[in-house]
N, C-alpha and C. Protein backbone atom coordinates (compact mmCIF):
# COMPACT_ATOMS: atom_id res chain seq x y z
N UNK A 1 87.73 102.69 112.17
CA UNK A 1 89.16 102.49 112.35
C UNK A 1 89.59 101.23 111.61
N UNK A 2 90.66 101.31 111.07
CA UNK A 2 91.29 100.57 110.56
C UNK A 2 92.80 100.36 110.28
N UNK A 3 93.54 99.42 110.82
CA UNK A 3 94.77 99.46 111.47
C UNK A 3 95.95 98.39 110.56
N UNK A 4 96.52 98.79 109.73
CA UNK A 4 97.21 97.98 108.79
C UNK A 4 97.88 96.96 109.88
N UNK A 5 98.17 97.32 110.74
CA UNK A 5 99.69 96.53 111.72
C UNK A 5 98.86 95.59 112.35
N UNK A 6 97.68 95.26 112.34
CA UNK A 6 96.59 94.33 112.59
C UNK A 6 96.20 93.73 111.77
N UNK A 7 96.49 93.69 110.50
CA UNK A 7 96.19 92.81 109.18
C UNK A 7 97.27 92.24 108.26
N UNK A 8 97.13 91.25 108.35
CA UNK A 8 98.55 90.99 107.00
C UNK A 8 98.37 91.86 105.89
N UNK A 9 99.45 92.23 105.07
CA UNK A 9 99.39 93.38 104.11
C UNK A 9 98.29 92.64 102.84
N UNK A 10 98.82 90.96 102.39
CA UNK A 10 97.55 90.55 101.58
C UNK A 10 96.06 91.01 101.66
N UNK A 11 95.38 90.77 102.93
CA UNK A 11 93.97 91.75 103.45
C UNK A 11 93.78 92.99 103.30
N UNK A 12 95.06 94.08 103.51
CA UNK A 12 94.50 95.38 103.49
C UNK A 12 93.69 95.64 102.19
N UNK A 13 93.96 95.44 100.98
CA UNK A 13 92.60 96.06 99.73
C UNK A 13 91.55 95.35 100.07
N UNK A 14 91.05 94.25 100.35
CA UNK A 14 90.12 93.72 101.02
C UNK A 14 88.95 94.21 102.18
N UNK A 15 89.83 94.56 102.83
CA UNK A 15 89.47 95.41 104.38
C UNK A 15 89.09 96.43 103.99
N UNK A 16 89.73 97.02 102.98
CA UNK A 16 89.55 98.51 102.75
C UNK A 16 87.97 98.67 101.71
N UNK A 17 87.99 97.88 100.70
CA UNK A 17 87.06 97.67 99.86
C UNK A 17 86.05 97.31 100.31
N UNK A 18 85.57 96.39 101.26
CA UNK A 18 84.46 95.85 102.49
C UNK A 18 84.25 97.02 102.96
N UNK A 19 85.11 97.78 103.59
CA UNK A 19 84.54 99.55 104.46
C UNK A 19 83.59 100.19 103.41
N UNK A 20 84.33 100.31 102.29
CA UNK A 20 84.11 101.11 101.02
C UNK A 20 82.79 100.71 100.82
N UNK A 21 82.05 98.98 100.54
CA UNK A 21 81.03 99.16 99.94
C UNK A 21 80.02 99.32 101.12
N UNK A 22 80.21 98.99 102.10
CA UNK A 22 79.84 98.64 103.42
C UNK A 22 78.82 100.77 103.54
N UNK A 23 79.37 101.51 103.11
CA UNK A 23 78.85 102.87 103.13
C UNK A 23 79.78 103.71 103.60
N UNK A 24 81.29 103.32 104.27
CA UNK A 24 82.12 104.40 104.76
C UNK A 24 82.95 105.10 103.78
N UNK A 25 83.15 106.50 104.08
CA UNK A 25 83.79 107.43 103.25
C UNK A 25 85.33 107.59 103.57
N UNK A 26 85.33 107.61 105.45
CA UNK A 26 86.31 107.84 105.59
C UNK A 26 87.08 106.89 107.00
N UNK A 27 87.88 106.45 107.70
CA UNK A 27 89.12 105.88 107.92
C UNK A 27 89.75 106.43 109.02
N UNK A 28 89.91 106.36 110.56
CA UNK A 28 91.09 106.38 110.90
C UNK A 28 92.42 105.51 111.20
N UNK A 29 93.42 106.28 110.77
CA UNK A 29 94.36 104.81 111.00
C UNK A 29 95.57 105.19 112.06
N UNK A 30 96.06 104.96 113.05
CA UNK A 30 97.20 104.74 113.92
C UNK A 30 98.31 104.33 113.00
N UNK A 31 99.07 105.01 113.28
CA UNK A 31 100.96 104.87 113.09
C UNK A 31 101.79 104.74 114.76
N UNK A 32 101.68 102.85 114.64
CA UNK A 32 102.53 103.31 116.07
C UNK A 32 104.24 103.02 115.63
N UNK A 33 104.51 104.16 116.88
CA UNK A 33 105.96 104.27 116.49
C UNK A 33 106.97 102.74 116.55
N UNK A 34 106.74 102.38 117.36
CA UNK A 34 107.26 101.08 117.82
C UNK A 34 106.98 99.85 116.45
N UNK A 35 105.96 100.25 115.85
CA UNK A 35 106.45 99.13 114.89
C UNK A 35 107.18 99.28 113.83
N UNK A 36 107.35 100.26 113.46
CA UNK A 36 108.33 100.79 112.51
C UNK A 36 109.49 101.12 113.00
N UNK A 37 109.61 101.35 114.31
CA UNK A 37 111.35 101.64 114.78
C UNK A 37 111.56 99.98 115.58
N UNK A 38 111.95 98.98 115.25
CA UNK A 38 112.10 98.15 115.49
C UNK A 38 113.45 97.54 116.36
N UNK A 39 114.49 98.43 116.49
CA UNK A 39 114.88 98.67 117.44
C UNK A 39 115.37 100.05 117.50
N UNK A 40 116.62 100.43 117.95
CA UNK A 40 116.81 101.98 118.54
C UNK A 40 117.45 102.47 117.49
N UNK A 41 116.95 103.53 116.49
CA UNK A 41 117.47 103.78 115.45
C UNK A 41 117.63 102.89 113.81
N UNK A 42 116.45 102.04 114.01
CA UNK A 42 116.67 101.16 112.74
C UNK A 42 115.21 101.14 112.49
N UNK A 43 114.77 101.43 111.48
CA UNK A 43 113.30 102.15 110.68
C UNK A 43 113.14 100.78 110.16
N UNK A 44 111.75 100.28 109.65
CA UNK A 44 111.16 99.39 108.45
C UNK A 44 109.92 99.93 108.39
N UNK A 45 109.95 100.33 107.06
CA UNK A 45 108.21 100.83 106.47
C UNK A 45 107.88 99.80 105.16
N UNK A 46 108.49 98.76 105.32
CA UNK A 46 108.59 97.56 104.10
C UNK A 46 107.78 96.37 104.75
N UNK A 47 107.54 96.04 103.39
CA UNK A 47 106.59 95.07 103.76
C UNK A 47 105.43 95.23 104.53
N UNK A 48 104.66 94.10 105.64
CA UNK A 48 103.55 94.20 106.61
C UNK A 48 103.79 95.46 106.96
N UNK A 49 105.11 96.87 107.27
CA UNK A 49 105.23 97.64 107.89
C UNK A 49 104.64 98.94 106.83
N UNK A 50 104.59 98.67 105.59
CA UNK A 50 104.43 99.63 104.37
C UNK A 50 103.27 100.66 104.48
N UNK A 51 103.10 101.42 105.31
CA UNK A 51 102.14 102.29 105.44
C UNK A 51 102.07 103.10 104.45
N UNK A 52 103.02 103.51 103.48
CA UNK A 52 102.71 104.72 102.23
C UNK A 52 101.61 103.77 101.40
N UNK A 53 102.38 102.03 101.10
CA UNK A 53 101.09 101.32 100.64
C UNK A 53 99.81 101.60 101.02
N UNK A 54 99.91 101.16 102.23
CA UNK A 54 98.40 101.13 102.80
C UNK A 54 97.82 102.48 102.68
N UNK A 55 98.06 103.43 102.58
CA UNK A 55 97.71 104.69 102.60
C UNK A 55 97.07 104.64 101.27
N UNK A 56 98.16 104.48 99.96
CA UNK A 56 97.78 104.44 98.56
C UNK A 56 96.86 103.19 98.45
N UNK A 57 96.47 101.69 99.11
CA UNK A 57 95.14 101.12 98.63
C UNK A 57 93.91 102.15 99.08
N UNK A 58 93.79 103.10 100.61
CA UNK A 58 93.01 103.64 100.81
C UNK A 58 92.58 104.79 99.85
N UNK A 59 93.50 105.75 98.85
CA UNK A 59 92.89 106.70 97.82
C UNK A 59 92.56 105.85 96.81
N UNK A 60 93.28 104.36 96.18
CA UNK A 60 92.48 103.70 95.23
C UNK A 60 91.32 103.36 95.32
N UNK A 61 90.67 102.86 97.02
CA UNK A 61 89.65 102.84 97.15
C UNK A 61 88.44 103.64 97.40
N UNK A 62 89.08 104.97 97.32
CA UNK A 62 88.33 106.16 97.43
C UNK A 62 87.74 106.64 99.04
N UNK A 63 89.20 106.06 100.26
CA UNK A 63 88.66 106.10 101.68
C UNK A 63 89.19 107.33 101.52
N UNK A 64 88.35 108.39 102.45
CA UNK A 64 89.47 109.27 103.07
C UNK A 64 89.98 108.58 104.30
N UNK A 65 91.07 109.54 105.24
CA UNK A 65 91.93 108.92 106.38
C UNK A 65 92.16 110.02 106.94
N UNK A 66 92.42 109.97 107.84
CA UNK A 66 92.25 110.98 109.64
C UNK A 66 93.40 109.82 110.25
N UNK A 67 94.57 110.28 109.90
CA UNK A 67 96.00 109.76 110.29
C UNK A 67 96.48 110.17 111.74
N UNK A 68 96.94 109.09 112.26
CA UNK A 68 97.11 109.00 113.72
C UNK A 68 98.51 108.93 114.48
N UNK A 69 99.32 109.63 113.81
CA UNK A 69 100.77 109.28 114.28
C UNK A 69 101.39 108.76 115.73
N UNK A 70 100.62 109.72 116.31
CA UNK A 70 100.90 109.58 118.13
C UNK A 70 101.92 111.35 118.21
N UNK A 71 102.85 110.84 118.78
CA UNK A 71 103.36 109.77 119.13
C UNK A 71 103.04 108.36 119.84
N UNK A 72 101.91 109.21 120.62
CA UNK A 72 101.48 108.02 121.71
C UNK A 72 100.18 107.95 121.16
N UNK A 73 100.05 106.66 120.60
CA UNK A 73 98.44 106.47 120.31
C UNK A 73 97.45 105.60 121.07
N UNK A 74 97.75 104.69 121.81
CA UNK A 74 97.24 104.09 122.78
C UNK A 74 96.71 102.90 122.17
N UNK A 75 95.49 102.49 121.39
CA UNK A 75 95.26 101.41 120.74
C UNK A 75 95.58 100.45 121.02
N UNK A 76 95.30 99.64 122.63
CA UNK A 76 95.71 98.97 123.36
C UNK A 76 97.13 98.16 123.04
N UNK A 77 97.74 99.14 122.02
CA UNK A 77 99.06 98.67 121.63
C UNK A 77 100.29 98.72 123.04
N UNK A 78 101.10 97.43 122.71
CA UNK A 78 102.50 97.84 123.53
C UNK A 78 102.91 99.31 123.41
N UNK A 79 102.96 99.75 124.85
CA UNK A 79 103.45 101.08 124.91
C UNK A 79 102.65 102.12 124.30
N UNK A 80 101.71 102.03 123.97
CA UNK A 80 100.59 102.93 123.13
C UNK A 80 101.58 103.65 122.20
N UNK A 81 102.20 102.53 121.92
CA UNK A 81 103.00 102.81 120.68
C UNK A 81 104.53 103.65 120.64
N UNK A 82 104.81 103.97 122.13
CA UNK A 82 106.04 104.41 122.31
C UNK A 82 106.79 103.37 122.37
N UNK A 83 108.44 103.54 121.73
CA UNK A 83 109.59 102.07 121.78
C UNK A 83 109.60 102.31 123.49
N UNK A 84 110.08 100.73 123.30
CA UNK A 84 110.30 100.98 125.01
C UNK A 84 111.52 101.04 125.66
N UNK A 85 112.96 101.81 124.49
CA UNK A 85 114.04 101.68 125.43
C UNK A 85 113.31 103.71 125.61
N UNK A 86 112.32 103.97 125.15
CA UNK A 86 112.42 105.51 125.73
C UNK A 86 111.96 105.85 127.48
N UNK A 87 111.56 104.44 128.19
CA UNK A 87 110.86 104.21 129.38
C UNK A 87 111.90 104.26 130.40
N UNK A 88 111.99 104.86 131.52
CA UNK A 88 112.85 104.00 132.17
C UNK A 88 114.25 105.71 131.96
N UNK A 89 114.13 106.35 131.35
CA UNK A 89 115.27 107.34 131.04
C UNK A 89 114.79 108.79 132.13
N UNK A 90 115.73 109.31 132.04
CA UNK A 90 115.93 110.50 132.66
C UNK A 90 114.78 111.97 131.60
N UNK A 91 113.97 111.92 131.10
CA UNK A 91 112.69 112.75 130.80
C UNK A 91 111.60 112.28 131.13
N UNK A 92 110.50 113.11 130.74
CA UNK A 92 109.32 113.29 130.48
C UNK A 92 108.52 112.74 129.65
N UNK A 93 107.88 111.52 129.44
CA UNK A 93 107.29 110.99 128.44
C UNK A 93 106.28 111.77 128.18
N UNK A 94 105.78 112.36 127.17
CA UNK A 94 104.72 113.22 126.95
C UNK A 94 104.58 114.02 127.39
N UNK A 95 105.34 115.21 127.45
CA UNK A 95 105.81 115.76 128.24
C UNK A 95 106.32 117.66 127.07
N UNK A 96 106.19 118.41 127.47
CA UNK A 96 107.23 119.21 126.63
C UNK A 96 108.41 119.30 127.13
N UNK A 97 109.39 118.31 127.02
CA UNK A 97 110.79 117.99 127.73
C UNK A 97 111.53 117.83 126.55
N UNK A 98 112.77 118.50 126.38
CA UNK A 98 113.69 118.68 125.10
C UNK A 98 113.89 116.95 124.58
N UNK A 99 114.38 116.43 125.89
CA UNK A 99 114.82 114.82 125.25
C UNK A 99 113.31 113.84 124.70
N UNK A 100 112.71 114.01 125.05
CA UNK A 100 111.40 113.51 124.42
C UNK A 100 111.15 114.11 123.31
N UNK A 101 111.23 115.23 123.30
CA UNK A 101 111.17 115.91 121.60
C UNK A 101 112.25 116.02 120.75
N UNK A 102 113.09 115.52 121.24
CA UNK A 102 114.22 115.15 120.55
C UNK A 102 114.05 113.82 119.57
N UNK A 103 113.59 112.31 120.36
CA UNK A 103 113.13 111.51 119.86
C UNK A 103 112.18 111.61 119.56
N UNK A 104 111.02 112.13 119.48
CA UNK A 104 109.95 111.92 118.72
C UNK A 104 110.01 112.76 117.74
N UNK A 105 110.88 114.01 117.33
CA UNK A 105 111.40 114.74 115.93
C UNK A 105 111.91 113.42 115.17
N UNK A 106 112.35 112.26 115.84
CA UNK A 106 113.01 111.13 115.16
C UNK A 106 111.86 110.49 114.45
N UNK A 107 110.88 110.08 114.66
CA UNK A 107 109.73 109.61 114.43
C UNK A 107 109.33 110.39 113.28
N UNK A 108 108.48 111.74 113.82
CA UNK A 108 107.96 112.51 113.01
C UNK A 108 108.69 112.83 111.52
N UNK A 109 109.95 112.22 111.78
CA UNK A 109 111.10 113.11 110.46
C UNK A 109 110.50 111.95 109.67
N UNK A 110 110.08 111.15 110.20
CA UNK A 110 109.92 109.95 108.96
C UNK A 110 108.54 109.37 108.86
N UNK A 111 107.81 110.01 109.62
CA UNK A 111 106.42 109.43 109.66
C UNK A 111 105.37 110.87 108.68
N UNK A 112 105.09 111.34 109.46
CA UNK A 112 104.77 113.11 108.75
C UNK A 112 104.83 113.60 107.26
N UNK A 113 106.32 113.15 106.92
CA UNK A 113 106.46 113.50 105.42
C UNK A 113 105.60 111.94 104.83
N UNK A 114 106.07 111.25 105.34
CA UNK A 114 105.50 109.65 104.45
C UNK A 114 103.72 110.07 104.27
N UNK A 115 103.12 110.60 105.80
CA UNK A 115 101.48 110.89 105.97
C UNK A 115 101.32 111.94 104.81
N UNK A 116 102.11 112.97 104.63
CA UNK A 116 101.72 114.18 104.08
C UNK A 116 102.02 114.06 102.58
N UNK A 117 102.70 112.80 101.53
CA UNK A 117 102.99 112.74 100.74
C UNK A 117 101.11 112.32 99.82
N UNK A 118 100.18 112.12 100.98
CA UNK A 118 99.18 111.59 100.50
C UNK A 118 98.10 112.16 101.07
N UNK A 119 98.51 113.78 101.42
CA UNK A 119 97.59 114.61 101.79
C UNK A 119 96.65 114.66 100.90
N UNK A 120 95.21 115.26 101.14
CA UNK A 120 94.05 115.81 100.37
C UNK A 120 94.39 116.78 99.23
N UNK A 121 95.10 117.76 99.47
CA UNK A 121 96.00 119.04 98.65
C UNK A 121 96.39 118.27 97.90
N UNK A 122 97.14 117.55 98.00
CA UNK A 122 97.67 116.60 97.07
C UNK A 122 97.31 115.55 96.07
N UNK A 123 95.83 115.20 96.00
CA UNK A 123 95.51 114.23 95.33
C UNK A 123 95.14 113.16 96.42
N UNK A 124 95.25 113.08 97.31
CA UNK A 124 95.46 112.03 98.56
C UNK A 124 93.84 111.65 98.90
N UNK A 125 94.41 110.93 100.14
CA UNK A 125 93.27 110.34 100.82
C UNK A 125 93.36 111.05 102.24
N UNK A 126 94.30 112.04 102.59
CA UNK A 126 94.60 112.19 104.04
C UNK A 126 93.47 113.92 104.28
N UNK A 127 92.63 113.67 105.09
CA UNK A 127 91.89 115.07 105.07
C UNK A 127 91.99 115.74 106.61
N UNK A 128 92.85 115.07 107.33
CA UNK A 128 93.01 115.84 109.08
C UNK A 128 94.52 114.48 109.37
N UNK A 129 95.05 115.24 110.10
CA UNK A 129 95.89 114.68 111.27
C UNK A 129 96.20 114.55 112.83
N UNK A 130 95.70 113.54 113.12
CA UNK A 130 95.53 113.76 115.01
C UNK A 130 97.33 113.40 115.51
N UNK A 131 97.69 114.86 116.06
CA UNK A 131 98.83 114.67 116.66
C UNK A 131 98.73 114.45 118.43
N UNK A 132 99.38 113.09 118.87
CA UNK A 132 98.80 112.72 120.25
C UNK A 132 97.45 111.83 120.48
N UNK A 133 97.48 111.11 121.62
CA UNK A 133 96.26 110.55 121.68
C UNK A 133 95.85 110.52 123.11
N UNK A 134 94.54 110.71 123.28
CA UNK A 134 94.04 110.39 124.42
C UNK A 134 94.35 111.26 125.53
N UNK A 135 95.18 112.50 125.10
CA UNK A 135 96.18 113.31 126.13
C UNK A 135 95.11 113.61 126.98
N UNK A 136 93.43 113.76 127.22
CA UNK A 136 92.85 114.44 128.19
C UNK A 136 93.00 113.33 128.68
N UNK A 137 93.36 112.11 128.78
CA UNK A 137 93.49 110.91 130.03
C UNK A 137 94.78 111.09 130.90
N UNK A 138 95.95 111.76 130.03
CA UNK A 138 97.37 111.82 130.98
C UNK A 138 97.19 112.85 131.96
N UNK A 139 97.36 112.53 133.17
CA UNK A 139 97.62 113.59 134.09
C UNK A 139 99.11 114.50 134.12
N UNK A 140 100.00 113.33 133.92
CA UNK A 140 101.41 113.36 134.48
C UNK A 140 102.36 114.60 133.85
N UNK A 141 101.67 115.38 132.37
CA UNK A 141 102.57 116.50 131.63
C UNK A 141 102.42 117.44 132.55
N UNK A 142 103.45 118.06 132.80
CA UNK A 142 103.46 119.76 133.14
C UNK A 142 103.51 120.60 132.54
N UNK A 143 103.36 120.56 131.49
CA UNK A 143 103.16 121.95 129.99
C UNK A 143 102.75 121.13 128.73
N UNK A 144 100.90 120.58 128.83
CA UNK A 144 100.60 120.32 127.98
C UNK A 144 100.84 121.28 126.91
N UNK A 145 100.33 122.50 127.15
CA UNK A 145 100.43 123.35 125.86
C UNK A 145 101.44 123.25 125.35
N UNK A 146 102.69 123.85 125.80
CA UNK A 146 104.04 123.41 125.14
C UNK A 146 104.05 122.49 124.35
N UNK A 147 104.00 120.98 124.89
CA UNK A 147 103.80 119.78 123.79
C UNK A 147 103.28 119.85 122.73
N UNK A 148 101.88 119.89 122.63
CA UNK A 148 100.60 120.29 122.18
C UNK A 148 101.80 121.08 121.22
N UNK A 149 102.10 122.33 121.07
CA UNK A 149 103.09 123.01 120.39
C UNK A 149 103.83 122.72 119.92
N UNK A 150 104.99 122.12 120.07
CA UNK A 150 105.67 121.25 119.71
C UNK A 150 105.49 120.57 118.62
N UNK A 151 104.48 119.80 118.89
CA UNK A 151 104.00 118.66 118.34
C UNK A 151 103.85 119.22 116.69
N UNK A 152 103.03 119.85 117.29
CA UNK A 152 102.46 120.87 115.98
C UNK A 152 103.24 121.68 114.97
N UNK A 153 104.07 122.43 115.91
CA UNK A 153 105.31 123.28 115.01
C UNK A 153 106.06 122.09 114.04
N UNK A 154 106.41 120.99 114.72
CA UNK A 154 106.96 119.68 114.29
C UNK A 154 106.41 119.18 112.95
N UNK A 155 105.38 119.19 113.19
CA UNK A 155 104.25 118.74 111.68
C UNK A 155 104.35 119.62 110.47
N UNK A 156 104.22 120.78 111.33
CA UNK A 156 104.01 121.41 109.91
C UNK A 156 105.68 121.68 109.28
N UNK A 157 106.46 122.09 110.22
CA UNK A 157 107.53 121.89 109.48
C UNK A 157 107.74 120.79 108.79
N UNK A 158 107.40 119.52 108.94
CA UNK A 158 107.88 118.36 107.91
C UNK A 158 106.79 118.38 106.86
N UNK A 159 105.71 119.22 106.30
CA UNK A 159 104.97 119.51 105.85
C UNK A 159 103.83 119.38 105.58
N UNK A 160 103.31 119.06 107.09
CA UNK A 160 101.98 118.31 107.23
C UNK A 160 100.98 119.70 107.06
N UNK A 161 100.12 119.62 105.88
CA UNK A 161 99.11 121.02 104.99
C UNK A 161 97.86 120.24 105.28
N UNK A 162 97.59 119.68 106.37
CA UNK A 162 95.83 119.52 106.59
C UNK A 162 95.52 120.01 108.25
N UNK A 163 94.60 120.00 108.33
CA UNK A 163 93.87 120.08 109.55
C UNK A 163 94.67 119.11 110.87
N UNK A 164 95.00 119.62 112.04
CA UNK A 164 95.47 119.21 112.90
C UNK A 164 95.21 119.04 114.43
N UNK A 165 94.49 118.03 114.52
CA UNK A 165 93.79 118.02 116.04
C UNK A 165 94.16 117.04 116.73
N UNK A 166 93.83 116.71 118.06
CA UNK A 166 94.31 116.62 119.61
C UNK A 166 92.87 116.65 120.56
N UNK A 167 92.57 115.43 120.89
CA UNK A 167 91.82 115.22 122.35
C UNK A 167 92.55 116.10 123.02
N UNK A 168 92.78 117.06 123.54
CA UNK A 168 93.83 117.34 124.73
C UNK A 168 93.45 117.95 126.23
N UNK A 169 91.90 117.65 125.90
CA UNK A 169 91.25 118.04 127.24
C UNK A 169 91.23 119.86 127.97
């Protein structure tokens, strides 16, 4: 694992190149939502936040990557990476609940295409996508599958063309 939002952006070819000679082929990396939606409706993928970068030092360096969107990725991150005005509201966090998939279509509209622009098919470094994290730990969904679905229908419509998996217990 290796987590850009844990490194100043100067380090990432560094980090990445150390894996590289070190014997690793391939990379997973977390996209949490919360650092890129910085508040409610206002995106930054610039700068320290530049994940298409970080993605592109990982095919210069010849990593593959097993991309981690989440929504909820856990990575002892704040909120395992959910913003936190979504806490506290009238749905289902993780959940197959329309208003939760409402906002996280918000996410995915801009995370998914950015992951999939650097798919494997493509010339890329990206060879699987884990949608969700850790879900065999949540008790609290009442239609994992649904989600699980969701999630998925979600991806591929924004044109995510690799392999797509889920702990989901």
């Amino acid at each position: 694992s290796l987590f850009y939002f844990r490194i100043p952006r100067a380090e990432w070819r560094d980090r990445l190149e150390k894996l590289k000679h070190c014997g690793y082929h391939a990379i997973d990396v977390y996209f949490p939502w919360n650092h890129h939606e910085v508040e409610k409706g206002v995106w930054d993928f610039d700068g320290e936040r530049d994940a298409g970068e970080f993605l592109a030092l990982a095919e210069e360096t010849g990593l593959y990557v097993i991309a981690r969107p989440g929504p909820y990725i856990c990575s002892e991150w704040d909120g395992g990476g959910l913003p936190a005005y979504l806490f506290g509201r009238q749905m289902k966090i993780r959940d197959n609940d329309p208003e939760f998939l409402k906002y996280t279509a918000e996410w995915f509209k801009r995370i998914i295409p950015l992951i999939s622009r650097h798919s494997y098919t493509k010339g890329g470094c990206v060879i699987a996508m884990q949608i969700e994290n850790e879900y065999d730990f949540y008790s609290r969904a009442e239609d994992r599958s649904g989600y699980i679905t969701a999630l998925r229908d979600m991806a591929l419509t924004l044109g995510a063309d690799m392999p797509l998996v889920c702990c989901s217990g």
